[in-house]
N, C-alpha and C. Protein backbone atom coordinates (compact mmCIF):
# COMPACT_ATOMS: atom_id res chain seq x y z
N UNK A 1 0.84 -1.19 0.00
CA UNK A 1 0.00 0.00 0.00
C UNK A 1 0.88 1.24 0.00
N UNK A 2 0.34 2.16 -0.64
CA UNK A 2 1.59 3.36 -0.93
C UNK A 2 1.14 4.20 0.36
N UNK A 3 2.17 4.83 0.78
CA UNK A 3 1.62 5.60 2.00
C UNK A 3 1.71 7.13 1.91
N UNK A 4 0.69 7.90 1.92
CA UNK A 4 0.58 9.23 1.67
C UNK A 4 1.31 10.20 3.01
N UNK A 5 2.76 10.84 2.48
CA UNK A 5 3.16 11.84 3.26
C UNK A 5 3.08 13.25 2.87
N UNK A 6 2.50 13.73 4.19
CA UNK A 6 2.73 15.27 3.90
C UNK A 6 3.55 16.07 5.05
N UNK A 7 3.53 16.66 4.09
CA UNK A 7 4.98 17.88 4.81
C UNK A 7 4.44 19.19 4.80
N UNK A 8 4.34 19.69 5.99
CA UNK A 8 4.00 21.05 6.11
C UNK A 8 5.24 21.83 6.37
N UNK A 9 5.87 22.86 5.71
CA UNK A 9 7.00 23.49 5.86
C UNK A 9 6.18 24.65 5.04
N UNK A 10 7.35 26.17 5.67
CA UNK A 10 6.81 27.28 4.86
C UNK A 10 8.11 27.50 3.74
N UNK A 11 8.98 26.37 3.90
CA UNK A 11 10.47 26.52 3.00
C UNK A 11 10.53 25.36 1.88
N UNK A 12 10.38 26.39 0.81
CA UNK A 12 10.03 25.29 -0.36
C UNK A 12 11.52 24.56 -1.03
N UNK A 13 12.66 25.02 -0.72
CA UNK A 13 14.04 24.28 -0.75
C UNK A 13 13.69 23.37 0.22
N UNK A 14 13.19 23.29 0.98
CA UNK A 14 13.26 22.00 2.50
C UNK A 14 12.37 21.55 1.76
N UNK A 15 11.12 22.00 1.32
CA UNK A 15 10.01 20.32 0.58
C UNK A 15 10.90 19.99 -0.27
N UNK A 16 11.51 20.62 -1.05
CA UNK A 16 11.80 19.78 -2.42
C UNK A 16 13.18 18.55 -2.10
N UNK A 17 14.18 19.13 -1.13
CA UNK A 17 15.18 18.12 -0.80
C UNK A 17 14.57 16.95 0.05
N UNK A 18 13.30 17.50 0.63
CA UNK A 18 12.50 16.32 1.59
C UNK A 18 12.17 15.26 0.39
N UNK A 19 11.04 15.78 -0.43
CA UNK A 19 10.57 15.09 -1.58
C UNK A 19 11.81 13.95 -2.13
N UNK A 20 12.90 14.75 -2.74
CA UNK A 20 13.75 13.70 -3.24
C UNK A 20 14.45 12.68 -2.65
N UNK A 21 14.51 13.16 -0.98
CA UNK A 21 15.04 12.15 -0.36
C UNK A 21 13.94 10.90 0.13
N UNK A 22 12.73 11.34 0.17
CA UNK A 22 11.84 10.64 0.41
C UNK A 22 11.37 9.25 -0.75
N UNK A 23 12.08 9.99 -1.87
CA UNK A 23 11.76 9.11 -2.82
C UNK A 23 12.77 8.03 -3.03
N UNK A 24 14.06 8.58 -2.55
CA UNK A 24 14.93 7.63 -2.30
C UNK A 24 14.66 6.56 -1.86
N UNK A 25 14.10 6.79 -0.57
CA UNK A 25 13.89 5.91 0.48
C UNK A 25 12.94 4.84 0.10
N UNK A 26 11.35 5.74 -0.31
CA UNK A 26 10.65 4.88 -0.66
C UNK A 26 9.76 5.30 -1.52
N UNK A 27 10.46 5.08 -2.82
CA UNK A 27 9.87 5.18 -3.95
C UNK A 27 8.34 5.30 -4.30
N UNK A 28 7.54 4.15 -3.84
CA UNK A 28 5.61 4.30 -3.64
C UNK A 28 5.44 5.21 -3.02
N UNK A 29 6.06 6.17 -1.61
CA UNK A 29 4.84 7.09 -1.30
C UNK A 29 4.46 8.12 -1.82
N UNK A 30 3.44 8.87 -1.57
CA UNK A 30 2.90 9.58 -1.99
C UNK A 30 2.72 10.79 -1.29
N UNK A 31 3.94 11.66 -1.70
CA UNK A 31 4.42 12.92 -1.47
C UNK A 31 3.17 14.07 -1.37
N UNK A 32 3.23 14.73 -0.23
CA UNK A 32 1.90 15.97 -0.76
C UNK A 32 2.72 17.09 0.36
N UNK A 33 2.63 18.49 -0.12
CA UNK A 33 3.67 19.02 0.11
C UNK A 33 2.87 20.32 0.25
N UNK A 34 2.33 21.25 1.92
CA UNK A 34 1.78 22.19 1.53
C UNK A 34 2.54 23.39 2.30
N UNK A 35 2.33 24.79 1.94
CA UNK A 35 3.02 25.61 2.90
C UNK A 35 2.52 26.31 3.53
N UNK A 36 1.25 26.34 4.28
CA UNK A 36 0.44 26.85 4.75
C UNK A 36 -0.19 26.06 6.27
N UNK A 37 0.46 26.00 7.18
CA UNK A 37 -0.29 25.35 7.91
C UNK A 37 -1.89 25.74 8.57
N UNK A 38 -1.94 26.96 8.93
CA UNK A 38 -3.27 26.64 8.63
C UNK A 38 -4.74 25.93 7.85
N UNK A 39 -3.93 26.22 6.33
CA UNK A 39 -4.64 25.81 5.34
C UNK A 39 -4.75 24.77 5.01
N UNK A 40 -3.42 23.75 5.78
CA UNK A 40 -3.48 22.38 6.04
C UNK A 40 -4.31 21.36 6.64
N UNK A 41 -4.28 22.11 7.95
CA UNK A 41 -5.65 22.06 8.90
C UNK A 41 -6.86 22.09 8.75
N UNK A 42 -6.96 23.19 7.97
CA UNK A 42 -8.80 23.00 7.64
C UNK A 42 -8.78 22.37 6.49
N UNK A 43 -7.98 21.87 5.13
CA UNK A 43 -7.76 20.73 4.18
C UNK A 43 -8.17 19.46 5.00
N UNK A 44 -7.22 19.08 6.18
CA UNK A 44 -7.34 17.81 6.39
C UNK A 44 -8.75 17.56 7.24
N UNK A 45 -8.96 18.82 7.79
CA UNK A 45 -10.33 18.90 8.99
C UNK A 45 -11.98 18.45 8.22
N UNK A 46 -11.64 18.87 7.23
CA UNK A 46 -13.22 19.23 6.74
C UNK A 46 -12.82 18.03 5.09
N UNK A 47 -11.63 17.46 5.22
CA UNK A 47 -11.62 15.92 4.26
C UNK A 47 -11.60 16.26 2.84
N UNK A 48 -11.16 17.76 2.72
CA UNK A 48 -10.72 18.49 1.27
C UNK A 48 -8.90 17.24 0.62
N UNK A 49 -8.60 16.89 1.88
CA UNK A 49 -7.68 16.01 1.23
C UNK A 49 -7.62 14.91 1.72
N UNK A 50 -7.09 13.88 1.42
CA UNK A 50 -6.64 12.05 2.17
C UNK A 50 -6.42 12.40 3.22
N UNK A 51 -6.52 11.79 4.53
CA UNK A 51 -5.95 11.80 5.66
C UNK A 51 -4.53 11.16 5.11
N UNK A 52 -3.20 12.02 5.43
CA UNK A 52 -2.06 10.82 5.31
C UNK A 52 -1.58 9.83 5.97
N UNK A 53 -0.83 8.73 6.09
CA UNK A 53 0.04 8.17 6.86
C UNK A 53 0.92 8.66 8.12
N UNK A 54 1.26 10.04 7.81
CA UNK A 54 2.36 10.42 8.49
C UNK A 54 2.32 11.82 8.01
N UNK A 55 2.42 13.31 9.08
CA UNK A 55 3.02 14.07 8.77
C UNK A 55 4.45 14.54 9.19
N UNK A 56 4.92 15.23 8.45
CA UNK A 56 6.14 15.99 8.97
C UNK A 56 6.04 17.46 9.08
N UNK A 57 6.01 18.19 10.56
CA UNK A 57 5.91 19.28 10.60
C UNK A 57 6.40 20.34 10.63
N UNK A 58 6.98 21.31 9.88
CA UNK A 58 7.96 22.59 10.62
C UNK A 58 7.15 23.33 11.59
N UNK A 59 8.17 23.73 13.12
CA UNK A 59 7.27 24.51 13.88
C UNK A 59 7.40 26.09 13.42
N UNK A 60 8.26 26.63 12.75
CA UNK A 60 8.57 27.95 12.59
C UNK A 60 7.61 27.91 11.73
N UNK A 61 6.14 28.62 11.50
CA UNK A 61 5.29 28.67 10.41
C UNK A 61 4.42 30.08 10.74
N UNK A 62 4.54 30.71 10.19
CA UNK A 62 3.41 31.99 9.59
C UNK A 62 1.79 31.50 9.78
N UNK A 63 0.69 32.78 10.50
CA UNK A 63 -0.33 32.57 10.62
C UNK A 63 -0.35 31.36 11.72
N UNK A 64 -0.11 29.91 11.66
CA UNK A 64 -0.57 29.26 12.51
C UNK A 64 1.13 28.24 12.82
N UNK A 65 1.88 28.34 14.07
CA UNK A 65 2.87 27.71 14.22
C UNK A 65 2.68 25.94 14.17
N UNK A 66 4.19 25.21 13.65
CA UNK A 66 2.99 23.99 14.03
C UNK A 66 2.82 23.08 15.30
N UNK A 67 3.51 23.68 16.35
CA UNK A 67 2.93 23.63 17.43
C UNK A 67 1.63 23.20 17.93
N UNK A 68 1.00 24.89 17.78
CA UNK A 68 -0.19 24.75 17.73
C UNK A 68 -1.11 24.44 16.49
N UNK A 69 -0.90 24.04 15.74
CA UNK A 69 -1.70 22.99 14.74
C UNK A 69 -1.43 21.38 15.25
N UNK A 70 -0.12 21.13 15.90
CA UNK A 70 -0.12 19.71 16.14
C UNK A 70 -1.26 19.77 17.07
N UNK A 71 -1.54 20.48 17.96
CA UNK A 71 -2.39 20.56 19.29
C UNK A 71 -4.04 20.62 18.97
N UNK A 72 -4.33 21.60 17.84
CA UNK A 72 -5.31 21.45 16.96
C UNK A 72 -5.49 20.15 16.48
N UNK A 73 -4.61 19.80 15.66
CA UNK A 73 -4.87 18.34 14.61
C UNK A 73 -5.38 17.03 15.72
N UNK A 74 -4.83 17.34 16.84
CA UNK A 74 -5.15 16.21 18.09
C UNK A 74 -6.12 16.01 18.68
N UNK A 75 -6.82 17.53 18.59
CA UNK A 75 -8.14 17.45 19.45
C UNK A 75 -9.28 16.93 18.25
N UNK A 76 -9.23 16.70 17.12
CA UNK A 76 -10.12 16.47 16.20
C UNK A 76 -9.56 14.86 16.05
N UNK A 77 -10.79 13.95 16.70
CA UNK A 77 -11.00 12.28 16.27
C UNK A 77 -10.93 11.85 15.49
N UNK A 78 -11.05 12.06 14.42
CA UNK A 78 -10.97 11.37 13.23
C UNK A 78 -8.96 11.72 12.69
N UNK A 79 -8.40 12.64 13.06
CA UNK A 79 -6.82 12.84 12.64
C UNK A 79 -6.45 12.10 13.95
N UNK A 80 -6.57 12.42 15.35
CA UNK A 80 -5.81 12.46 16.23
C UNK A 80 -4.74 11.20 16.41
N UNK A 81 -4.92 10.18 15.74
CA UNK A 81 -3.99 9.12 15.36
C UNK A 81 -2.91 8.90 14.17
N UNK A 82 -2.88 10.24 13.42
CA UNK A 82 -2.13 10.08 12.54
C UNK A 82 -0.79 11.02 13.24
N UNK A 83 0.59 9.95 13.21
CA UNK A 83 1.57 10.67 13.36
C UNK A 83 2.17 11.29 12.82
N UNK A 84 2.54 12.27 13.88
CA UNK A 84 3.15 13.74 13.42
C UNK A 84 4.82 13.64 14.38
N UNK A 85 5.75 13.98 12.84
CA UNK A 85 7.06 14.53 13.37
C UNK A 85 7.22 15.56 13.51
N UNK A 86 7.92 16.43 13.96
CA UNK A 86 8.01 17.95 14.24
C UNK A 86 9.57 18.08 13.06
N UNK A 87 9.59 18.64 12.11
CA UNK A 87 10.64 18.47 11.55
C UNK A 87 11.24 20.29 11.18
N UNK A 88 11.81 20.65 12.46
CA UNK A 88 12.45 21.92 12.40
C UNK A 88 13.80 22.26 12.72
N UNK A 89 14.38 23.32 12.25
CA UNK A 89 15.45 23.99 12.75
C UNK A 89 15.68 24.02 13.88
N UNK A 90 14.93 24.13 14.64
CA UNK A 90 14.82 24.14 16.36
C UNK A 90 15.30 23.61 17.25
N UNK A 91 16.44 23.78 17.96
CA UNK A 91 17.00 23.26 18.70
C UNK A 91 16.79 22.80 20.27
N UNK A 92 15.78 23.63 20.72
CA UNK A 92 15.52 24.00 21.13
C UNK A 92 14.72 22.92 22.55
N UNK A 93 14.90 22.64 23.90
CA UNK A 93 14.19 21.72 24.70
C UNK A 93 13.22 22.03 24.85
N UNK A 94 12.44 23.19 24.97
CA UNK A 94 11.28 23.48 25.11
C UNK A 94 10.78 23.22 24.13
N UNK A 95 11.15 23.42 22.92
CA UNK A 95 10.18 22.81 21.76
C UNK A 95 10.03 21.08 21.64
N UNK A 96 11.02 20.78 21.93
CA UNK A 96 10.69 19.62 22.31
C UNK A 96 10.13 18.41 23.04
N UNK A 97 10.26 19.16 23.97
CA UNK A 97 8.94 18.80 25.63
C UNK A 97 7.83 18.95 24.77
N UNK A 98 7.45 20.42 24.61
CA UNK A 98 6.03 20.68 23.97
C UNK A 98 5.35 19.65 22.94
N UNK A 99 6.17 19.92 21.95
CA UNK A 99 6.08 18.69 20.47
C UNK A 99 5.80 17.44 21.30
N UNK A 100 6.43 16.78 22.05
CA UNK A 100 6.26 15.39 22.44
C UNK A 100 4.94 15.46 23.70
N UNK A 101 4.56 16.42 23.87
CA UNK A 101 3.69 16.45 25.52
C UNK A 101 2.29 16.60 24.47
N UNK A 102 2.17 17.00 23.06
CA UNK A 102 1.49 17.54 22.41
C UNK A 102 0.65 16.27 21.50
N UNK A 103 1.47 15.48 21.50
CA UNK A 103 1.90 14.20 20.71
C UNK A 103 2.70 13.87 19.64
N UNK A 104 3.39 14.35 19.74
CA UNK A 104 4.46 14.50 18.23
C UNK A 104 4.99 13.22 18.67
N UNK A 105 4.99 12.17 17.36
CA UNK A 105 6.25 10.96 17.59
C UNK A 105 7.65 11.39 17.79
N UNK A 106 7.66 11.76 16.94
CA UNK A 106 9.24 11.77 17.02
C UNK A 106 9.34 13.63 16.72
N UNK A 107 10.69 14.36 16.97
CA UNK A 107 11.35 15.49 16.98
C UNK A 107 12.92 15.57 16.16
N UNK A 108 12.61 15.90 14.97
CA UNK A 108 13.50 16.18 14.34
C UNK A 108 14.30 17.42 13.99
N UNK A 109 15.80 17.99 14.00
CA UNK A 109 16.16 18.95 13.48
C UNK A 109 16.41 18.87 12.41
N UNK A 110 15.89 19.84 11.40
CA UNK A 110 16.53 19.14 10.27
C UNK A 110 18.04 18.95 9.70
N UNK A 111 18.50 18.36 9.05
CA UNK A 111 19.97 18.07 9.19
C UNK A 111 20.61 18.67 7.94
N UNK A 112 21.67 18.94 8.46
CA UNK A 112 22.33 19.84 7.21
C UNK A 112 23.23 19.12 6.48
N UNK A 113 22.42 17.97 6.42
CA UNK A 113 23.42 16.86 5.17
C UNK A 113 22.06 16.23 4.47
N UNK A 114 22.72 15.74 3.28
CA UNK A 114 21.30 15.19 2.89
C UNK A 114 21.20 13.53 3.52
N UNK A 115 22.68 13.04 3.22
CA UNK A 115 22.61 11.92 3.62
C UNK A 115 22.15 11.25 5.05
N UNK A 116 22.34 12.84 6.08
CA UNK A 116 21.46 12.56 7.49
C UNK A 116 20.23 12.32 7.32
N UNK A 117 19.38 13.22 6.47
CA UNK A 117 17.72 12.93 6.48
C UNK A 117 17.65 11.70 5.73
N UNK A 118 18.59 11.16 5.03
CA UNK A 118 18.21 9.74 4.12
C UNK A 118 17.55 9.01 5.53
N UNK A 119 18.89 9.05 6.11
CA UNK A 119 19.24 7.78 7.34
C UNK A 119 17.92 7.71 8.23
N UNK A 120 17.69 9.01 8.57
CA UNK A 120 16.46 9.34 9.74
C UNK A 120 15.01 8.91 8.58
N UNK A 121 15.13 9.03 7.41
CA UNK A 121 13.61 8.37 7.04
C UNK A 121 13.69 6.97 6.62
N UNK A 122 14.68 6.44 6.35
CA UNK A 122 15.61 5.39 6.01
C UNK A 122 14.13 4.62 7.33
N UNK A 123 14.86 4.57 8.68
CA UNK A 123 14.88 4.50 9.97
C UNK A 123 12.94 4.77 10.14
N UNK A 124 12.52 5.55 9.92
CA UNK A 124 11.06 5.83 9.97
C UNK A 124 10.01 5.40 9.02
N UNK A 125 10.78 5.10 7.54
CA UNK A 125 9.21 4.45 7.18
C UNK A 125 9.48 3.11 7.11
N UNK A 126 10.72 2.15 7.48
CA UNK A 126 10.97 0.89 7.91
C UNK A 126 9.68 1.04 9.17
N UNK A 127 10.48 1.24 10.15
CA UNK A 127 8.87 1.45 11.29
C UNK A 127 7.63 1.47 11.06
N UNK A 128 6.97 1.97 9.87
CA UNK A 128 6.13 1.99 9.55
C UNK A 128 5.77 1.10 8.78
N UNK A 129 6.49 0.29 7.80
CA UNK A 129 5.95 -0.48 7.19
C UNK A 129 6.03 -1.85 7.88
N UNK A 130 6.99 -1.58 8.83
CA UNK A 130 6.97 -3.08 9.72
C UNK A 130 5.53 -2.72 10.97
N UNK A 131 5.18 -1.95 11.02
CA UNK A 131 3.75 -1.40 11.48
C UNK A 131 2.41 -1.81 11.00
N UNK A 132 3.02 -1.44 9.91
CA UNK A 132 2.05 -1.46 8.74
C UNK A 132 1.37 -3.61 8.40
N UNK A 133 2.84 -3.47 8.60
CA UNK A 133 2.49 -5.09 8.49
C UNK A 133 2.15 -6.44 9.82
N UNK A 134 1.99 -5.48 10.58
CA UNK A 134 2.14 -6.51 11.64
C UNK A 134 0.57 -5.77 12.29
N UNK A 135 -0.06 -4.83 11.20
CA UNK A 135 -1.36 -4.14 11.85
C UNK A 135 -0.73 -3.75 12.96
N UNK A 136 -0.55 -2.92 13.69
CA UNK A 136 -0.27 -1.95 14.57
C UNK A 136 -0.19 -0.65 14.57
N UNK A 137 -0.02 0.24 15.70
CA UNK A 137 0.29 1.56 15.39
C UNK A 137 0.76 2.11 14.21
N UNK A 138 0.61 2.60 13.51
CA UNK A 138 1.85 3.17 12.43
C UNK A 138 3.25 3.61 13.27
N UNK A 139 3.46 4.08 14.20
CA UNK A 139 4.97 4.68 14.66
C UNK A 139 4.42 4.05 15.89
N UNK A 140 5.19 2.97 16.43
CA UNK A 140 5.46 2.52 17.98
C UNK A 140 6.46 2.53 18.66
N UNK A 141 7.30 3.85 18.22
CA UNK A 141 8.12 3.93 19.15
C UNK A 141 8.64 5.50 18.39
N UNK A 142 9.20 6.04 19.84
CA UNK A 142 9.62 7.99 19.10
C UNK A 142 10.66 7.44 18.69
N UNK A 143 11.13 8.37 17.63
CA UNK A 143 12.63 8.35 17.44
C UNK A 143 13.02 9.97 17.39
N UNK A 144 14.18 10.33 18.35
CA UNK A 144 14.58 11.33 18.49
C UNK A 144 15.71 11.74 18.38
């Protein structure tokens, strides 16, 4: 089954190196790539798009941080099980408490190699498809 990822980032150099590395990894999924998190939110809220497999989130975002959209996306039943990475610049412990207290699986910085983000999705949609196949959670365990 191909698994639909989306990436909310407001940095369209970060989707596009995400995209290609993603395809590396795993060729079937199905990339969806928006820069608007708000506009993400009410897309996925009101079923204007697929629920995905997995998002990846930047928290530095205009209009709505994704912080608080992860916190949003959680309180609504029908998303609140789809995992969310936090995938930012952010170094930051407090963002990271938050992200994970919020429900974020996993907390990513993004890495300033490409071959680091291979490794880290390399590492995450294995998890998932061994998830995937054994019916379980999609992400059962953080990786940080």
């Amino acid at each position: 089954m191909n698994k639909r990822v989306l990436l909310i980032d407001d940095d369209p150099d970060d989707a596009e190196l995400f995209n290609i590395a993603l395809k590396e990894v795993d060729y079937s999924s199905i990339f969806h790539y928006l820069n608007d998190s708000k506009m993400a939110l009410d897309l996925l809220r009101y079923k204007k798009i697929p629920a995905p497999a997995i998002i990846f989130l930047d928290i530095n975002m205009p209009l709505l941080n994704g912080l608080d959209f992860l916190k949003e996306l959680k309180a609504v039943d029908f998303l609140k099980m789809i995992p969310v990475v936090m995938y930012s610049t952010s170094y930051l412990q407090k963002d990271l408490d938050t992200a994970v207290n919020l429900g974020a699986v996993a907390f990513w910085t993004k890495p300033n190699q490409y071959r680091g983000l291979i490794a880290k999705l390399n590492a995450l949609m294995s998890n998932l498809n061994s998830a995937e196949a054994a019916d379980k959670d999609m992400v059962s365990e953080t990786i940080f």
